[in-house]
N, C-alpha and C. Protein backbone atom coordinates (compact mmCIF):
# COMPACT_ATOMS: atom_id res chain seq x y z
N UNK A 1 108.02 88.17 126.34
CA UNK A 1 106.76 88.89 126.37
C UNK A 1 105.91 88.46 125.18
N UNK A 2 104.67 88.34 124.92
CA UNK A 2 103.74 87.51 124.40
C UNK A 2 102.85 89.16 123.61
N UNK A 3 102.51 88.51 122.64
CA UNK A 3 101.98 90.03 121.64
C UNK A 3 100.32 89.58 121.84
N UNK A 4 99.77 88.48 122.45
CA UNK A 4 98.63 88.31 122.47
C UNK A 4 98.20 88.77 123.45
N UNK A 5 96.47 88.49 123.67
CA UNK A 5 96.27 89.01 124.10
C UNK A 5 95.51 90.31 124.56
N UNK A 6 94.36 90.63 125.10
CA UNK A 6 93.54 91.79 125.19
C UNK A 6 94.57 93.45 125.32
N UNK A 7 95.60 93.13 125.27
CA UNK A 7 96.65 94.25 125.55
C UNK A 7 97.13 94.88 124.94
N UNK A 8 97.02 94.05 124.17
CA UNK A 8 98.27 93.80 122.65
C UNK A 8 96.98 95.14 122.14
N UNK A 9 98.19 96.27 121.18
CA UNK A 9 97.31 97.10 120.43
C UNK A 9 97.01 96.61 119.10
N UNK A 10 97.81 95.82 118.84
CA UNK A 10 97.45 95.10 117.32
C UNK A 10 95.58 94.34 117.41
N UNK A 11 95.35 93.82 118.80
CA UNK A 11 94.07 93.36 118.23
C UNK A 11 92.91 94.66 118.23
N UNK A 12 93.18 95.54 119.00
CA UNK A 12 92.16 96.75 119.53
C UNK A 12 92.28 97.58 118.48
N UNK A 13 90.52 97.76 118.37
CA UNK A 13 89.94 98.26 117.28
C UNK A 13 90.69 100.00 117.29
N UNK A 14 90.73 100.88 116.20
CA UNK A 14 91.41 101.76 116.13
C UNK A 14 90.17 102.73 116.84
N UNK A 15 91.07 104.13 117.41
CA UNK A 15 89.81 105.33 118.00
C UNK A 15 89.12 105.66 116.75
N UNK A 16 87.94 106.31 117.20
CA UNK A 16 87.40 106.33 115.76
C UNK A 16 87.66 107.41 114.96
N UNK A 17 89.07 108.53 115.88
CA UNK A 17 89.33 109.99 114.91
C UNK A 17 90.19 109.46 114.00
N UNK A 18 91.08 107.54 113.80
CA UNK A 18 91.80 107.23 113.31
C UNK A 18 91.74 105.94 112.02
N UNK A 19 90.09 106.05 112.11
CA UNK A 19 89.63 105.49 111.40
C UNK A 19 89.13 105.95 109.77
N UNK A 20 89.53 104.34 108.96
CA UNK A 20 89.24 104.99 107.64
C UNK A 20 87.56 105.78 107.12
N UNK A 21 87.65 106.99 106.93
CA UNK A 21 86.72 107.57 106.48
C UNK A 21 86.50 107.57 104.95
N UNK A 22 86.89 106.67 104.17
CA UNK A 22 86.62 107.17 102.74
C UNK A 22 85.46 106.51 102.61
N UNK A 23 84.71 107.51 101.55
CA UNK A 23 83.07 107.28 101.17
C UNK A 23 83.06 105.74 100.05
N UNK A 24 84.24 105.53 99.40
CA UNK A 24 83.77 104.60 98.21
C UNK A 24 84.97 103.03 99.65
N UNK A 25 84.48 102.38 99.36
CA UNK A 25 85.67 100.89 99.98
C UNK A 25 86.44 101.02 98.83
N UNK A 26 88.19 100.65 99.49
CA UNK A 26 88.80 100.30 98.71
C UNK A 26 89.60 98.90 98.70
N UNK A 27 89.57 98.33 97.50
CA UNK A 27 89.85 97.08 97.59
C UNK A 27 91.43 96.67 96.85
N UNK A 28 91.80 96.00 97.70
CA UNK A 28 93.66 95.62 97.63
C UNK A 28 93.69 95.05 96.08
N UNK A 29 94.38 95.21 95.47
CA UNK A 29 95.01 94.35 94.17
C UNK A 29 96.92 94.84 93.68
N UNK A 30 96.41 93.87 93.00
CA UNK A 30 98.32 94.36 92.83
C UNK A 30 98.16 93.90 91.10
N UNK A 31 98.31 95.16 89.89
CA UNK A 31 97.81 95.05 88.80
C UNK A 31 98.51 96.22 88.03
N UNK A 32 99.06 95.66 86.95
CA UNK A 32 100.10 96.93 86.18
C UNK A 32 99.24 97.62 85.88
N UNK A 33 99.68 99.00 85.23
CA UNK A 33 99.28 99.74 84.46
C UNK A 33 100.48 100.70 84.47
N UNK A 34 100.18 101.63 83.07
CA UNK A 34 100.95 102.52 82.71
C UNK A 34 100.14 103.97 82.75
N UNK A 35 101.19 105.12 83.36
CA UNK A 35 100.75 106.27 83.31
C UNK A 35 101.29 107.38 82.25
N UNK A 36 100.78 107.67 81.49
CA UNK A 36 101.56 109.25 80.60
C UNK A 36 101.13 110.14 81.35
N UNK A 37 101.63 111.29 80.99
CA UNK A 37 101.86 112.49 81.34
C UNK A 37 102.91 113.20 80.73
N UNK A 38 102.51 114.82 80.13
CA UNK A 38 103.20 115.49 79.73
C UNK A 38 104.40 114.59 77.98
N UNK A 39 104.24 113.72 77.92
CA UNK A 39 104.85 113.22 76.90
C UNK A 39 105.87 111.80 77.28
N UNK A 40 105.66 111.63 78.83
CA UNK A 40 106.72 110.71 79.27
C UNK A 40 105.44 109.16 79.87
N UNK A 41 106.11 108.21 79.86
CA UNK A 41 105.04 107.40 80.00
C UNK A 41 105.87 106.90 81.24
N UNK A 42 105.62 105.69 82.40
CA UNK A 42 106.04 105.23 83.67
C UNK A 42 105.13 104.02 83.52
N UNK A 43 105.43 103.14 84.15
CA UNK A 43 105.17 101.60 84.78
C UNK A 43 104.74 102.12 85.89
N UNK A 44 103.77 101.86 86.56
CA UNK A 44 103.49 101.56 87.88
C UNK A 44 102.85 100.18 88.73
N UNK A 45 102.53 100.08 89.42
CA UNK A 45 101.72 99.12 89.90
C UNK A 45 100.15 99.87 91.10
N UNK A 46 99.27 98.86 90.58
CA UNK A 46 98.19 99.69 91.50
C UNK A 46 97.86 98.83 92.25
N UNK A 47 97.88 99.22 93.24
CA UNK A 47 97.70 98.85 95.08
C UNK A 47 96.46 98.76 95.45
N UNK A 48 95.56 99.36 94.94
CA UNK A 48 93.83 99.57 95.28
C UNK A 48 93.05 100.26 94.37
N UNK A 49 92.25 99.95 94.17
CA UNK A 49 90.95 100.38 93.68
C UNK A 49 89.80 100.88 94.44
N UNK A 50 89.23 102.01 93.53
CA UNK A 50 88.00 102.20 94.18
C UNK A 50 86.74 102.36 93.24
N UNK A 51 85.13 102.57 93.25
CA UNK A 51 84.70 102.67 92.12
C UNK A 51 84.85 104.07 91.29
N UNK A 52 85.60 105.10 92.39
CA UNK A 52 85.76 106.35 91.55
C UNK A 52 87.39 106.72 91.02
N UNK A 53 88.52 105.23 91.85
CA UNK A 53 89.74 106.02 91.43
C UNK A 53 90.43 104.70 91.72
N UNK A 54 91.88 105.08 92.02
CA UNK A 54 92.79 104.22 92.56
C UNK A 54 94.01 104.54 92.75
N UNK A 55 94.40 103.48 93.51
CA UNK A 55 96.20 104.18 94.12
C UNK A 55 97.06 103.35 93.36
N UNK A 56 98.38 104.22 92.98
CA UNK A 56 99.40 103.26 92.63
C UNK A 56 100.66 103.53 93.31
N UNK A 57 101.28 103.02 93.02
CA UNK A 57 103.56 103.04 93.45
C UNK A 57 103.99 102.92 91.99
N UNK A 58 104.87 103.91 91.91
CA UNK A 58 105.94 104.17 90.81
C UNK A 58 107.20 104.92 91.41
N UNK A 59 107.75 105.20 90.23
CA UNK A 59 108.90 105.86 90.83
C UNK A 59 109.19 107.20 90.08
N UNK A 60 108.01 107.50 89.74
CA UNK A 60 107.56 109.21 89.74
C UNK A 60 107.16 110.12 90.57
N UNK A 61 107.23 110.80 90.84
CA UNK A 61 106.30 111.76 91.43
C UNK A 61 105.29 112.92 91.22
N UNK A 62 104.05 112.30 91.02
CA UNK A 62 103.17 113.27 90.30
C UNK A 62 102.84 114.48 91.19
N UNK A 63 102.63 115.70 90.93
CA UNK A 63 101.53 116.56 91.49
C UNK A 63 100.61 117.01 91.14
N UNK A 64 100.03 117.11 92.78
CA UNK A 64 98.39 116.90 93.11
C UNK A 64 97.88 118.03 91.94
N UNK A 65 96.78 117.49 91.26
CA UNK A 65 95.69 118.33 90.27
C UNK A 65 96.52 118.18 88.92
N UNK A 66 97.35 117.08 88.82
CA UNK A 66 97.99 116.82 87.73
C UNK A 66 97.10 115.83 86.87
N UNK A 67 96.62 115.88 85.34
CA UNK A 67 95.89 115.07 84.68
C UNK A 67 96.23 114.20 84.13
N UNK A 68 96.58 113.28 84.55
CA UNK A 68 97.10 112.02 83.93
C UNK A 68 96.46 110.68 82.82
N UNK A 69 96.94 110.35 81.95
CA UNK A 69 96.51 109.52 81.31
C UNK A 69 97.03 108.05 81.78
N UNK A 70 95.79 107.21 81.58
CA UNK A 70 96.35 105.29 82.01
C UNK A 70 96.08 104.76 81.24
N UNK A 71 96.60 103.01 81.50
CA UNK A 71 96.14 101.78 80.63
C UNK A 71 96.31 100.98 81.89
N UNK A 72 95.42 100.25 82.12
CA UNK A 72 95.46 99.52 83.22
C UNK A 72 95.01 98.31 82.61
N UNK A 73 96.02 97.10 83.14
CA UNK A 73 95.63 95.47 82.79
C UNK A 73 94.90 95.08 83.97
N UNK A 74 93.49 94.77 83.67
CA UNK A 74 92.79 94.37 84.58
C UNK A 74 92.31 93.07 84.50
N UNK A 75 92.27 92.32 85.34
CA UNK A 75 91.17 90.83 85.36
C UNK A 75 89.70 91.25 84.81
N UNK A 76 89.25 90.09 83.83
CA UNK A 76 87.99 90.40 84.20
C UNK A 76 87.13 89.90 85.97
N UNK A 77 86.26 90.64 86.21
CA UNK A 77 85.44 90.28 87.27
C UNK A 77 85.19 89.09 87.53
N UNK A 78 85.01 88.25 86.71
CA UNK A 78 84.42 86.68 87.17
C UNK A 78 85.30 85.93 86.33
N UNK A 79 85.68 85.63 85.27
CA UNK A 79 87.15 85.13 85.12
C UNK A 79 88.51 85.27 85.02
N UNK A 80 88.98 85.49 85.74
CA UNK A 80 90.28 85.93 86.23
C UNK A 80 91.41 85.72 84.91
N UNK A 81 91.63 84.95 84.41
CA UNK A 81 92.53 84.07 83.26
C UNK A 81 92.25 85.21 82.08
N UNK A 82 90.91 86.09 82.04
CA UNK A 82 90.62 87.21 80.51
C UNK A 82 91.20 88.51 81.20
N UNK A 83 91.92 89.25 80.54
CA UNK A 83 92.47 90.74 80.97
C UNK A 83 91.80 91.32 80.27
N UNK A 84 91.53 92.72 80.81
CA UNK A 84 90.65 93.94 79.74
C UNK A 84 92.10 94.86 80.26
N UNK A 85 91.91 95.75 78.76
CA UNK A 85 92.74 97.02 79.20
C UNK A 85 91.62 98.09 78.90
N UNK A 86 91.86 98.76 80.56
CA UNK A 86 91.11 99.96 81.03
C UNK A 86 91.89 101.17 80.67
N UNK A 87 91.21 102.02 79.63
CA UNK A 87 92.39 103.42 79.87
C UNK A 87 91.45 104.44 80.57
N UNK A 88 91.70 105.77 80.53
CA UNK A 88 91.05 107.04 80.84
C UNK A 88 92.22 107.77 81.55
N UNK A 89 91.36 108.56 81.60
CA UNK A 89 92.45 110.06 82.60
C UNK A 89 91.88 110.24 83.74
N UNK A 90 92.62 110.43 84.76
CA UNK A 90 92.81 110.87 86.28
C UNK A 90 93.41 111.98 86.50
N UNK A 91 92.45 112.50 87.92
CA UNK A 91 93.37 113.68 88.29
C UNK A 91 94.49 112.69 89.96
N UNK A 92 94.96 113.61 89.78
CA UNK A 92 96.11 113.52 91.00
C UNK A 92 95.83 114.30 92.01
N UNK A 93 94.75 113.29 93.46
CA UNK A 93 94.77 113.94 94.63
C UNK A 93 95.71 114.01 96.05
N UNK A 94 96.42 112.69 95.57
CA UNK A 94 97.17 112.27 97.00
C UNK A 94 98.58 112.30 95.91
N UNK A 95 99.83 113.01 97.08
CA UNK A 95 101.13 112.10 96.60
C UNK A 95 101.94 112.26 97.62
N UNK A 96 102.51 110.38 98.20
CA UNK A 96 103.29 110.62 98.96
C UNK A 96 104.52 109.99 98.13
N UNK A 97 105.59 110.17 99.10
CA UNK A 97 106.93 109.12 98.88
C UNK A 97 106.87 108.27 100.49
N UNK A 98 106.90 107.24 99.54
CA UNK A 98 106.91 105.89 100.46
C UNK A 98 108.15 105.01 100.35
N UNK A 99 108.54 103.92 101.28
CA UNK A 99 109.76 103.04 100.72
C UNK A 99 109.89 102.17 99.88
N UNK A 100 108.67 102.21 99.25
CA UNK A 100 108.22 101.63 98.07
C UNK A 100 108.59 102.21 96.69
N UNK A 101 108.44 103.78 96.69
CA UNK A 101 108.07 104.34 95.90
C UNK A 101 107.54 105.94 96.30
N UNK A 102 106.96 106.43 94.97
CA UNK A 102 106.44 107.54 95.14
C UNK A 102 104.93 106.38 94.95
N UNK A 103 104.08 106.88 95.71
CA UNK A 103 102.38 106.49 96.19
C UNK A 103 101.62 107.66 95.73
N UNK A 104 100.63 106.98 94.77
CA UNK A 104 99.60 108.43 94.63
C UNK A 104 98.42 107.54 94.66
N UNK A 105 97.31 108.81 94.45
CA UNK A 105 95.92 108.36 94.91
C UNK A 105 95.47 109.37 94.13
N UNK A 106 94.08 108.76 92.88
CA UNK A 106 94.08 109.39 92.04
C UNK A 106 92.30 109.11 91.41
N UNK A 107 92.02 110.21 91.42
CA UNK A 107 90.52 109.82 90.69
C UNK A 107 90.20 109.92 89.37
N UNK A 108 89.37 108.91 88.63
CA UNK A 108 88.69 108.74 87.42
C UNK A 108 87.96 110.19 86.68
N UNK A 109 88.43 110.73 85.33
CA UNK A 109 88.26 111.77 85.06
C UNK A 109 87.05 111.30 84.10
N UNK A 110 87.68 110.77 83.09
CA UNK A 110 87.46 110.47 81.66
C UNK A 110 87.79 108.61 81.77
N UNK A 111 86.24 107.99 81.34
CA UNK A 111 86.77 106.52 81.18
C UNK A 111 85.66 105.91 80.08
N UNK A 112 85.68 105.20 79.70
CA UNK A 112 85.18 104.52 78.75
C UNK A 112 83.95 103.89 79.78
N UNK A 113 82.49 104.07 79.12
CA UNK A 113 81.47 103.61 80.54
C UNK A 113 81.54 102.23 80.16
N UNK A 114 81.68 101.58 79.59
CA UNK A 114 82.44 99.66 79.72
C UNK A 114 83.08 99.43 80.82
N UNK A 115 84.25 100.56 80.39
CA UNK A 115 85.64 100.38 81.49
C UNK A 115 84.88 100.41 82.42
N UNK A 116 84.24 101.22 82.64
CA UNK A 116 84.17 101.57 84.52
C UNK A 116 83.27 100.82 84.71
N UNK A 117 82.10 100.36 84.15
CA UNK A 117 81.30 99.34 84.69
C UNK A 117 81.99 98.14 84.70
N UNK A 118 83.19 97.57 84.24
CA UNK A 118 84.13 96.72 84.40
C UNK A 118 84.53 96.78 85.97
N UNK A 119 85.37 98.11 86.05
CA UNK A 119 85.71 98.67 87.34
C UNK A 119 85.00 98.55 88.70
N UNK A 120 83.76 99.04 88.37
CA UNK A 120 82.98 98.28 89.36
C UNK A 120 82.70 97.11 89.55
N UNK A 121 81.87 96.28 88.67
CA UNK A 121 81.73 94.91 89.06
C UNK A 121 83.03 94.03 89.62
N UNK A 122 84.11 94.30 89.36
CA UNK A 122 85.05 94.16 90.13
C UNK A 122 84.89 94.42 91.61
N UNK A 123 84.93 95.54 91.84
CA UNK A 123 85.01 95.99 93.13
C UNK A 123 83.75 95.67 93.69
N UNK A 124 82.67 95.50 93.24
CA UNK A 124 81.67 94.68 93.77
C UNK A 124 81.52 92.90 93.86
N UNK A 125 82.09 92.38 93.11
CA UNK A 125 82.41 90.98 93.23
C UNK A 125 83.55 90.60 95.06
N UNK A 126 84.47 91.36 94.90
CA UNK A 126 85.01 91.41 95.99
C UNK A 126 84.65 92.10 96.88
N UNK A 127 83.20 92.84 97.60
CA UNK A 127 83.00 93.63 98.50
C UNK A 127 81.72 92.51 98.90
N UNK A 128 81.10 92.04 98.54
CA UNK A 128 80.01 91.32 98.75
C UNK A 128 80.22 89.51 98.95
């Protein structure tokens, strides 16, 4: 049996009650950073960005409305080879456990307005 094809659900566009609704695009990366909280610090890795937040995988599990502090090693926007470290605090809106990990999804509280105009032009270099 053949996966191609007009049949195949992999090519057909999703219904639209199953479609992504988030207001900001989020864009894929795969980029350390570290989270504190409460006095304990964690490694994670972040999975996506957005211009107001971002998701990571660790092997914590935060909960939701939890205020977290970061350091995130980021590329710069247009030369890739310079890292900036981004810190600020996030709250904690999403947390799943995945087979990855524990997965959260987390928005920008407190950031340095460098950082985040960093943050964006990022996410605008890759959206355009």
């Amino acid at each position: 049996m053949s996966n191609t094809g007009p049949n195949n659900a992999f090519d057909s566009p999703l219904p639209a009650a199953l479609r992504d609704r988030r207001e900001f695009q989020r864009i894929h990366v795969k980029w350390r950073a570290a989270i504190q909280s409460a006095g304990t610090s964690a490694n994670v890795t972040v999975m996506e960005i957005s211009d107001v937040g971002f998701g990571f995988i660790g092997d914590i599990a935060y909960k939701i409305g939890a205020l977290l502090s970061f350091e995130l090693n980021m590329p710069d926007p247009v030369d890739g080879a310079q890292r900036h470290l981004v810190a600020g605090q996030v709250e904690v809106m999403s947390s799943v456990l995945t087979r990855e990990g524990f997965r959260a999804g987390v928005i920008l509280k407190t950031i340095n307005p460098t950082h985040l105009e960093l943050l964006k032009a990022w996410v605008k270099v890759r959206t355009t």
